[in-house]
C-alpha atoms as a PDB file:
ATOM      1  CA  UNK A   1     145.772 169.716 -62.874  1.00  0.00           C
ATOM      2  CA  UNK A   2     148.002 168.298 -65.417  1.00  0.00           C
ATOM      3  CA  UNK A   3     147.407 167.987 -69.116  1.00  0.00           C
ATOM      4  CA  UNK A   4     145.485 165.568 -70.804  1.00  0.00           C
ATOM      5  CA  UNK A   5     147.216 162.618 -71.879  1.00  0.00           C
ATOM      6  CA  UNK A   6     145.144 161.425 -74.374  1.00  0.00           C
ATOM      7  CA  UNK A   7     144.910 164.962 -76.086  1.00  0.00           C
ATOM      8  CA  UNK A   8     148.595 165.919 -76.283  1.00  0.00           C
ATOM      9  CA  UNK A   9     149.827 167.266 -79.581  1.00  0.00           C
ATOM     10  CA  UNK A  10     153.184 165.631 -80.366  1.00  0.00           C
ATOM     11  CA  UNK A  11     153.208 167.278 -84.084  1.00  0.00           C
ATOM     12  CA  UNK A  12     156.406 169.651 -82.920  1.00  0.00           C
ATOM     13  CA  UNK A  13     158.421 168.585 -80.120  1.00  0.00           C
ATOM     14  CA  UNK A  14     161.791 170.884 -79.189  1.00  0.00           C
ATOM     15  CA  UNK A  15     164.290 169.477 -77.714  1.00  0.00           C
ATOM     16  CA  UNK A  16     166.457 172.546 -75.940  1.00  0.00           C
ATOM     17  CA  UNK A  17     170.351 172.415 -76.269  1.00  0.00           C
ATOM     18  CA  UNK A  18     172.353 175.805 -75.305  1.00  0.00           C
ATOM     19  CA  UNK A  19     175.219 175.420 -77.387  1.00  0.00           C
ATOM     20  CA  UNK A  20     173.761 175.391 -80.273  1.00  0.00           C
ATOM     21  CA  UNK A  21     171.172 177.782 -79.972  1.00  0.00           C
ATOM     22  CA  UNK A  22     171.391 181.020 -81.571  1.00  0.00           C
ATOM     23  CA  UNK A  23     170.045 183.310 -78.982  1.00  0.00           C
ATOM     24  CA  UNK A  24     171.034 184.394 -75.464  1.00  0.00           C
ATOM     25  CA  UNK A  25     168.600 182.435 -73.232  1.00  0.00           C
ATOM     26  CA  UNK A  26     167.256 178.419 -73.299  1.00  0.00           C
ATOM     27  CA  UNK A  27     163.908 180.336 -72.184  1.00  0.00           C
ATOM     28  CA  UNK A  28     164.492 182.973 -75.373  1.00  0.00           C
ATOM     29  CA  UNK A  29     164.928 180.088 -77.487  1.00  0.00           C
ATOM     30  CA  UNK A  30     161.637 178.329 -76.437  1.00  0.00           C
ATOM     31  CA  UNK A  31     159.712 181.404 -76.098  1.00  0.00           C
ATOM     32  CA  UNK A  32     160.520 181.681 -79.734  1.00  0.00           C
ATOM     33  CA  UNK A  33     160.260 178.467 -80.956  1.00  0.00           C
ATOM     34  CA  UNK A  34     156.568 178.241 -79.076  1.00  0.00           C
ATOM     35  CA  UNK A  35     155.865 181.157 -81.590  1.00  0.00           C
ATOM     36  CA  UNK A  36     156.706 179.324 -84.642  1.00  0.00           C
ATOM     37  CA  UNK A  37     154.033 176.107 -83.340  1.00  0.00           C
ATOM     38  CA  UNK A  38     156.184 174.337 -81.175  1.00  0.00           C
ATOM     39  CA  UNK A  39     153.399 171.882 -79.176  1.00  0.00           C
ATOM     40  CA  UNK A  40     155.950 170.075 -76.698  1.00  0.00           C
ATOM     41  CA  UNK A  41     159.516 171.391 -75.153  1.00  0.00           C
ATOM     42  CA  UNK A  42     161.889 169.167 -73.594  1.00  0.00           C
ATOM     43  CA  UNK A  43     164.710 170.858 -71.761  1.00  0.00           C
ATOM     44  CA  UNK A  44     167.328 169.462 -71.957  1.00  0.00           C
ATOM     45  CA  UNK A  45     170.855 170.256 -70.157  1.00  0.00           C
ATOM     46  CA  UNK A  46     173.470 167.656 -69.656  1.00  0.00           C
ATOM     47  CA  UNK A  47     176.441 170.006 -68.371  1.00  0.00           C
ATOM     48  CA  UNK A  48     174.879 172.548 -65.914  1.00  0.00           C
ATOM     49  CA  UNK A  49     174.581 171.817 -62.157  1.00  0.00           C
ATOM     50  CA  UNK A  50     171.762 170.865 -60.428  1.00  0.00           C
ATOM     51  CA  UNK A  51     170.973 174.416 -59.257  1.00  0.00           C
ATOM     52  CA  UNK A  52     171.143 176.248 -62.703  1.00  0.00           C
ATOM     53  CA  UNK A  53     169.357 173.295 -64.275  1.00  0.00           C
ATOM     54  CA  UNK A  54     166.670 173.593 -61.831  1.00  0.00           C
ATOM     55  CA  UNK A  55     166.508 177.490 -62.218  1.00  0.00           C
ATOM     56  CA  UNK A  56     166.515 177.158 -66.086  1.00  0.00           C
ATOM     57  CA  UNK A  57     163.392 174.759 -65.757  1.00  0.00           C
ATOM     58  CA  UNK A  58     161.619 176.975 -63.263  1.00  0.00           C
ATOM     59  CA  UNK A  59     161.948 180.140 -65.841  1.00  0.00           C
ATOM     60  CA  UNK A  60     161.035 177.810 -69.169  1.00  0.00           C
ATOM     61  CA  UNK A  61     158.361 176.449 -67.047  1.00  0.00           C
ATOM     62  CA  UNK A  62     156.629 180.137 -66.474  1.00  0.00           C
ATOM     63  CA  UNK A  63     156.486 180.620 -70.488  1.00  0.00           C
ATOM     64  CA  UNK A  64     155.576 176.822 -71.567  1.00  0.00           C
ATOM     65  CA  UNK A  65     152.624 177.323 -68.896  1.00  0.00           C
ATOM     66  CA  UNK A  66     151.377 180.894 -69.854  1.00  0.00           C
ATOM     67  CA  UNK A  67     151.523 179.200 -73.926  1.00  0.00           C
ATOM     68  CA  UNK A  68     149.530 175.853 -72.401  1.00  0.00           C
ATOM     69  CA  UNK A  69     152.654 173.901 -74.112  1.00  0.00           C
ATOM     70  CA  UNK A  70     153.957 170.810 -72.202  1.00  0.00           C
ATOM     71  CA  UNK A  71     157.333 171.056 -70.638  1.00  0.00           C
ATOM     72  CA  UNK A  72     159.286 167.615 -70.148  1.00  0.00           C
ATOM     73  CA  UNK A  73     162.752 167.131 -68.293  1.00  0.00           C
ATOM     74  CA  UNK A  74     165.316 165.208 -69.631  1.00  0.00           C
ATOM     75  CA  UNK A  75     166.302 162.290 -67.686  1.00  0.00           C
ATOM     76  CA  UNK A  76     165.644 163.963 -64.124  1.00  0.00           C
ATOM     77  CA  UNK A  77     162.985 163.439 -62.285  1.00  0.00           C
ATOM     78  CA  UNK A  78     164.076 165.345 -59.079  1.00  0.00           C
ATOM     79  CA  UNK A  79     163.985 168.526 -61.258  1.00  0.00           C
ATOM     80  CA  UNK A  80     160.914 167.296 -63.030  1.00  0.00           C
ATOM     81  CA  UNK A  81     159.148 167.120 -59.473  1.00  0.00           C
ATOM     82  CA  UNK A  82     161.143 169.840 -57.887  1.00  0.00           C
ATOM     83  CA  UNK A  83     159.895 172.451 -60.423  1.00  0.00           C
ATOM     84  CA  UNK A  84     156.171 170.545 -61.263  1.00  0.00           C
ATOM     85  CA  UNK A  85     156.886 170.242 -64.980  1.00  0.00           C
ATOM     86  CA  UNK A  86     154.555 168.181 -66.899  1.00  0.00           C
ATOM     87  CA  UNK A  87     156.826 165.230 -67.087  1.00  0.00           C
ATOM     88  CA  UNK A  88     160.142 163.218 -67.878  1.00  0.00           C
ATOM     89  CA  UNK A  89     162.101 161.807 -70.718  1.00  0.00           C
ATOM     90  CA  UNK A  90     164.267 158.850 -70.211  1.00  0.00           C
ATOM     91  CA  UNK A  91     166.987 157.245 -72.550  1.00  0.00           C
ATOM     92  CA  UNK A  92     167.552 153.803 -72.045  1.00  0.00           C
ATOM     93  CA  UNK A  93     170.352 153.704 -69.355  1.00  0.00           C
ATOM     94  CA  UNK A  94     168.197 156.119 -67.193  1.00  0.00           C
ATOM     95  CA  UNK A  95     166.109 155.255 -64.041  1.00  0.00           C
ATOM     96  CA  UNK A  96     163.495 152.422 -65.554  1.00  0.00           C
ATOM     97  CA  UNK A  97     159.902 153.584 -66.922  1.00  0.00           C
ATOM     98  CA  UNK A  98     158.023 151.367 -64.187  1.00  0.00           C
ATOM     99  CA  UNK A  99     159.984 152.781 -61.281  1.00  0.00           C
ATOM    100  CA  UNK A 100     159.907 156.191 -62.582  1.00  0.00           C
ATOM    101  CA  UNK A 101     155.933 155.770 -62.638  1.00  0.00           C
ATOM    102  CA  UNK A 102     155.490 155.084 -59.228  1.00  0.00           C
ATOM    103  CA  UNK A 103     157.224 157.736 -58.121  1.00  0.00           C
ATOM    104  CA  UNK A 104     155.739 159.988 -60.453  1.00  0.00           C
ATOM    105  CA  UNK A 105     152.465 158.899 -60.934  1.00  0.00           C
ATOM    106  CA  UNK A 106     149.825 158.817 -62.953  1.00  0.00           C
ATOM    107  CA  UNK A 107     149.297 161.926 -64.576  1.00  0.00           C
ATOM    108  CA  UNK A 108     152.795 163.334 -65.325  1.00  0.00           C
ATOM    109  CA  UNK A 109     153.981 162.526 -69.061  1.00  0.00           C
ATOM    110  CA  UNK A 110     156.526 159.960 -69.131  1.00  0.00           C
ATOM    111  CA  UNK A 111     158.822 159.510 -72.621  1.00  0.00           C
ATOM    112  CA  UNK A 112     161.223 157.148 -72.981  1.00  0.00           C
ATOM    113  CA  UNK A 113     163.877 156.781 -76.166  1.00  0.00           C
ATOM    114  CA  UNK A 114     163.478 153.560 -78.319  1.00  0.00           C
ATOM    115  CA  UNK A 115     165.289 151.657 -81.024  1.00  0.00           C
ATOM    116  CA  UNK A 116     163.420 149.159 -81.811  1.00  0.00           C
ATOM    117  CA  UNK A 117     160.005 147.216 -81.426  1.00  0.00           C
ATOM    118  CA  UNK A 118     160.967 145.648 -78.646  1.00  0.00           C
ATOM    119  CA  UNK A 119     161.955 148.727 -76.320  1.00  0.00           C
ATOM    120  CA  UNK A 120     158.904 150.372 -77.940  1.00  0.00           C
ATOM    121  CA  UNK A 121     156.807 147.429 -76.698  1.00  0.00           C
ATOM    122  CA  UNK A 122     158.479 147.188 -73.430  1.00  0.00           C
ATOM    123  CA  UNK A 123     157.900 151.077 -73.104  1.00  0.00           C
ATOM    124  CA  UNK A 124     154.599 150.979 -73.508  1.00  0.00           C
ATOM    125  CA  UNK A 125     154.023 148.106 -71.268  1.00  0.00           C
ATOM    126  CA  UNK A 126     155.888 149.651 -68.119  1.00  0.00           C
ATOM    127  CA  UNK A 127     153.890 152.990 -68.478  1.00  0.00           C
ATOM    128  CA  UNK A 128     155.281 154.986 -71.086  1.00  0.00           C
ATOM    129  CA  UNK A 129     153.105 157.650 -72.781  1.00  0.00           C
ATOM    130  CA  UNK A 130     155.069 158.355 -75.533  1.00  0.00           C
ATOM    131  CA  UNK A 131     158.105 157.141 -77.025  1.00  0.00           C
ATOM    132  CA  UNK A 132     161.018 159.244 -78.953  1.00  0.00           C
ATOM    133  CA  UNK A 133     162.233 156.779 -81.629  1.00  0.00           C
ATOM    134  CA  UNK A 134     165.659 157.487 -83.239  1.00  0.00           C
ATOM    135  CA  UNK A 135     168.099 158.089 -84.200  1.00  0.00           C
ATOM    136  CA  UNK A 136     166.437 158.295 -88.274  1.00  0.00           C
ATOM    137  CA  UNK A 137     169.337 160.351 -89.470  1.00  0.00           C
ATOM    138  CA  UNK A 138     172.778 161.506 -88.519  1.00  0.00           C
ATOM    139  CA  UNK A 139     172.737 164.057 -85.910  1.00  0.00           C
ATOM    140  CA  UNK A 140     175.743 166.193 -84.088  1.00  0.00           C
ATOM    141  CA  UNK A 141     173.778 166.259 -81.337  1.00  0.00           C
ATOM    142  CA  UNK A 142     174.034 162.877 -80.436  1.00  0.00           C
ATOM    143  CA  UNK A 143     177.164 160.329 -81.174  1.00  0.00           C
ATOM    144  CA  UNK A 144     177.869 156.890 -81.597  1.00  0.00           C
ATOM    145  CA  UNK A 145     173.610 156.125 -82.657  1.00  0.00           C
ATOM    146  CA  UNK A 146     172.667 153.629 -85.156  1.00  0.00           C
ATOM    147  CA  UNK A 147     169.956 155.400 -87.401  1.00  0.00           C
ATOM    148  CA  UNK A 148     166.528 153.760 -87.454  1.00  0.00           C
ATOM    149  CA  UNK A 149     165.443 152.666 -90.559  1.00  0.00           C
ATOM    150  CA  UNK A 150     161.759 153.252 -92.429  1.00  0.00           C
ATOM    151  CA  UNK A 151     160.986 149.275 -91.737  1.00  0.00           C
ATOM    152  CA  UNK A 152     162.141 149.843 -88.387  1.00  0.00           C
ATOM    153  CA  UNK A 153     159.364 152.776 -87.656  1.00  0.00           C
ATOM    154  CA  UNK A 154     156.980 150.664 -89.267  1.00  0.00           C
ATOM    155  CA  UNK A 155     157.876 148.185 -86.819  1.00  0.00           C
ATOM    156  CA  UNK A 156     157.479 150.252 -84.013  1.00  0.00           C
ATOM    157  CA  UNK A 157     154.194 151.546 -84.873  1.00  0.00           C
ATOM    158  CA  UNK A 158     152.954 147.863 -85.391  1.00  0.00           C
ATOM    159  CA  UNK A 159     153.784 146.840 -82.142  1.00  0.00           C
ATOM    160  CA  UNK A 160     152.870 150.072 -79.753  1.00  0.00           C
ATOM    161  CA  UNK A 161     149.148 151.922 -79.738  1.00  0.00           C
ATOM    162  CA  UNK A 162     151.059 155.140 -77.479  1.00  0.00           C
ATOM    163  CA  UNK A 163     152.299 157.981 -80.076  1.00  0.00           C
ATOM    164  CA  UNK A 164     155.440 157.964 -80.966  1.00  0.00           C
ATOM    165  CA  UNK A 165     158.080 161.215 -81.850  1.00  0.00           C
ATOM    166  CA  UNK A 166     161.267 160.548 -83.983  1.00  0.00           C
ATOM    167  CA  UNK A 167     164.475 162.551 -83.351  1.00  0.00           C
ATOM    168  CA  UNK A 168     167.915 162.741 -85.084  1.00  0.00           C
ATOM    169  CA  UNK A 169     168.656 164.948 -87.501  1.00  0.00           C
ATOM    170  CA  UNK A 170     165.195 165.609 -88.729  1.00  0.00           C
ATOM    171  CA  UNK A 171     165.120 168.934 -90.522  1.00  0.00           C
ATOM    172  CA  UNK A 172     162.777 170.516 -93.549  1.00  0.00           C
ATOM    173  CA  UNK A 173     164.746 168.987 -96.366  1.00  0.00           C
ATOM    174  CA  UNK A 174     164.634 165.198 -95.133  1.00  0.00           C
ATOM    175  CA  UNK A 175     161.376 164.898 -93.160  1.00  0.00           C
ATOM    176  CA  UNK A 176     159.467 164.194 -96.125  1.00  0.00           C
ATOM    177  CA  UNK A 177     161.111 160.446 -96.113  1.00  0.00           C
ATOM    178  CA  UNK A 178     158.955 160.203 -92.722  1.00  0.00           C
ATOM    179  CA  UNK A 179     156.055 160.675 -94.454  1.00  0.00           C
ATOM    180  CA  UNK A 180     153.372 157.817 -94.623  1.00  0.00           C
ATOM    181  CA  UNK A 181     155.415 155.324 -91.556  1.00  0.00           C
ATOM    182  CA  UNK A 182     152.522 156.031 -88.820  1.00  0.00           C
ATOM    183  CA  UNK A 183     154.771 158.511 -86.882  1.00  0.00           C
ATOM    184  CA  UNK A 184     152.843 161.251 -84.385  1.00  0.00           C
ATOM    185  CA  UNK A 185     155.519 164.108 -84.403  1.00  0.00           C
ATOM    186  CA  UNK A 186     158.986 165.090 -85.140  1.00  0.00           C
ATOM    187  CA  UNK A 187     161.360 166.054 -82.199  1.00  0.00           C
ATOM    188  CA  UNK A 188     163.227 168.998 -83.874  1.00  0.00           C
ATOM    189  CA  UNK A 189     167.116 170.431 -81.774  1.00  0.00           C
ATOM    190  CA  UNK A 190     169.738 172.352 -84.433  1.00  0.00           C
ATOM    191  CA  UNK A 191     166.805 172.465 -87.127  1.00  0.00           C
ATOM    192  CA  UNK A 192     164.733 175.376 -85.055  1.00  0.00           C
ATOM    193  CA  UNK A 193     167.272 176.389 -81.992  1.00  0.00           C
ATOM    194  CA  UNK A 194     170.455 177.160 -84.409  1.00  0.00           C
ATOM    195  CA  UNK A 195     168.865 179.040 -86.718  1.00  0.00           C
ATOM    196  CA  UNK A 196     168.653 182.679 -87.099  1.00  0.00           C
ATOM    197  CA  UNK A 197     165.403 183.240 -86.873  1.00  0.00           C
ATOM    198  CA  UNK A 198     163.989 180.389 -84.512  1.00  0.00           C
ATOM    199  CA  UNK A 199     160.301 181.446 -84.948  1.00  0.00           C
ATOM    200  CA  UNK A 200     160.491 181.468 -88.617  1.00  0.00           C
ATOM    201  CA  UNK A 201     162.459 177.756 -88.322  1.00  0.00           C
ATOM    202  CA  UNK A 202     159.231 176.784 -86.135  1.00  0.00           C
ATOM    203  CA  UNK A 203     156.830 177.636 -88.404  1.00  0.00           C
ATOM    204  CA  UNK A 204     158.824 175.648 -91.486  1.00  0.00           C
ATOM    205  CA  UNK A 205     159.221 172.700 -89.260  1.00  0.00           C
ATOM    206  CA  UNK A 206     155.590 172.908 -87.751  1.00  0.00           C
ATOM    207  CA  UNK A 207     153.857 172.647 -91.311  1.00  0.00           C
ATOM    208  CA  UNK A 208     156.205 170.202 -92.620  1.00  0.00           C
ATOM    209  CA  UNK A 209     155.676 168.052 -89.395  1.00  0.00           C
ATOM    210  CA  UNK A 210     151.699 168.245 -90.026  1.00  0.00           C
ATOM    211  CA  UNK A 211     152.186 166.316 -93.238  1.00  0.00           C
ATOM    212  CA  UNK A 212     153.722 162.933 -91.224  1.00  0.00           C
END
């Protein structure tokens, strides 16, 4: 049995990224960051094969489950399947939401990445159960985005009722210009993985994040 949907914390969502973490292991990392109050991990791997992506997923997947923490895949839902994790994010030039719901399912997570109200609205009416909404501030994890403004969140939440994260250079020093706009968690990369101590980060980010 999967999780339930309609009780999924969003508060702390970690994105994974291996270069900038500051420990050996993507599973190290997570372990770590799950410490801290992480409630969601996306892995995340854009330049590994198939094979070591899939073997990274089936290792993250052992400590997400043993922490009852969700574990979504980025973008692929072969791996997503392959390894049974929870469920999938897609960006906006990935496989579409609908299609990726029939072959899914019904009770994996899906996520997809939003700019404005009208993706958001279009997201939520092909299936999506949560959306990641960003960029809201200039990230180095991500180039070329166009930040999403506070009118723009408010936006968004006026025209979805599925939770929404935001993502893009949130750390502990800006998140507090989040607060009050509707939003259901903040998806945290460089702000917990790069730092020294990741559980400590978690923990910072975790009781911050409970204030949006």
């Amino acid at each position: 049995m999967g999780f339930d949907k309609s009780k999924i914390d969003y508060t702390l969502y970690f994105c994974t990224d291996r270069k900038l973490m500051s420990c050996d292991t993507v599973e190290k990392s997570v372990e770590l960051a799950i410490a801290g109050g992480v409630s969601v991990v996306q892995l995340r791997e854009k330049d590994i094969s198939s094979r070591e992506f899939y073997e990274t997923a089936l290792r993250v997947l052992k400590i997400t489950k043993a922490h009852n923490v969700p574990l979504i895949i980025n973008d692929r839902l072969d791996i997503c399947q392959a390894v049974g994790a929870d469920g999938v994010h897609l960006g906006q030039s990935d496989i579409p939401c609908k299609i990726a719901r029939k072959i899914l399912g019904d009770d994996k997570i899906i996520g997809v990445s939003s700019h404005n109200a009208k993706e958001a609205a279009k997201a939520q009416s092909d299936g999506a159960d949560y959306l990641g909404v960003g960029a809201v501030f200039t990230t180095s994890t991500k180039a070329n985005t166009v930040p999403v403004s506070p009118e723009m969140i408010r936006e968004i939440r006026k025209s979805v009722a599925i939770p929404f994260v935001v993502i893009g250079g949130v750390n502990e020093k800006n998140i507090s210009q989040l607060y009050g706009l509707g939003i259901n968690g903040a998806a945290v990369v460089s702000a917990i993985c790069s730092e020294k101590d990741i559980t400590a980060a978690s923990r910072t980010m975790r009781k911050a994040a409970e204030m949006l």
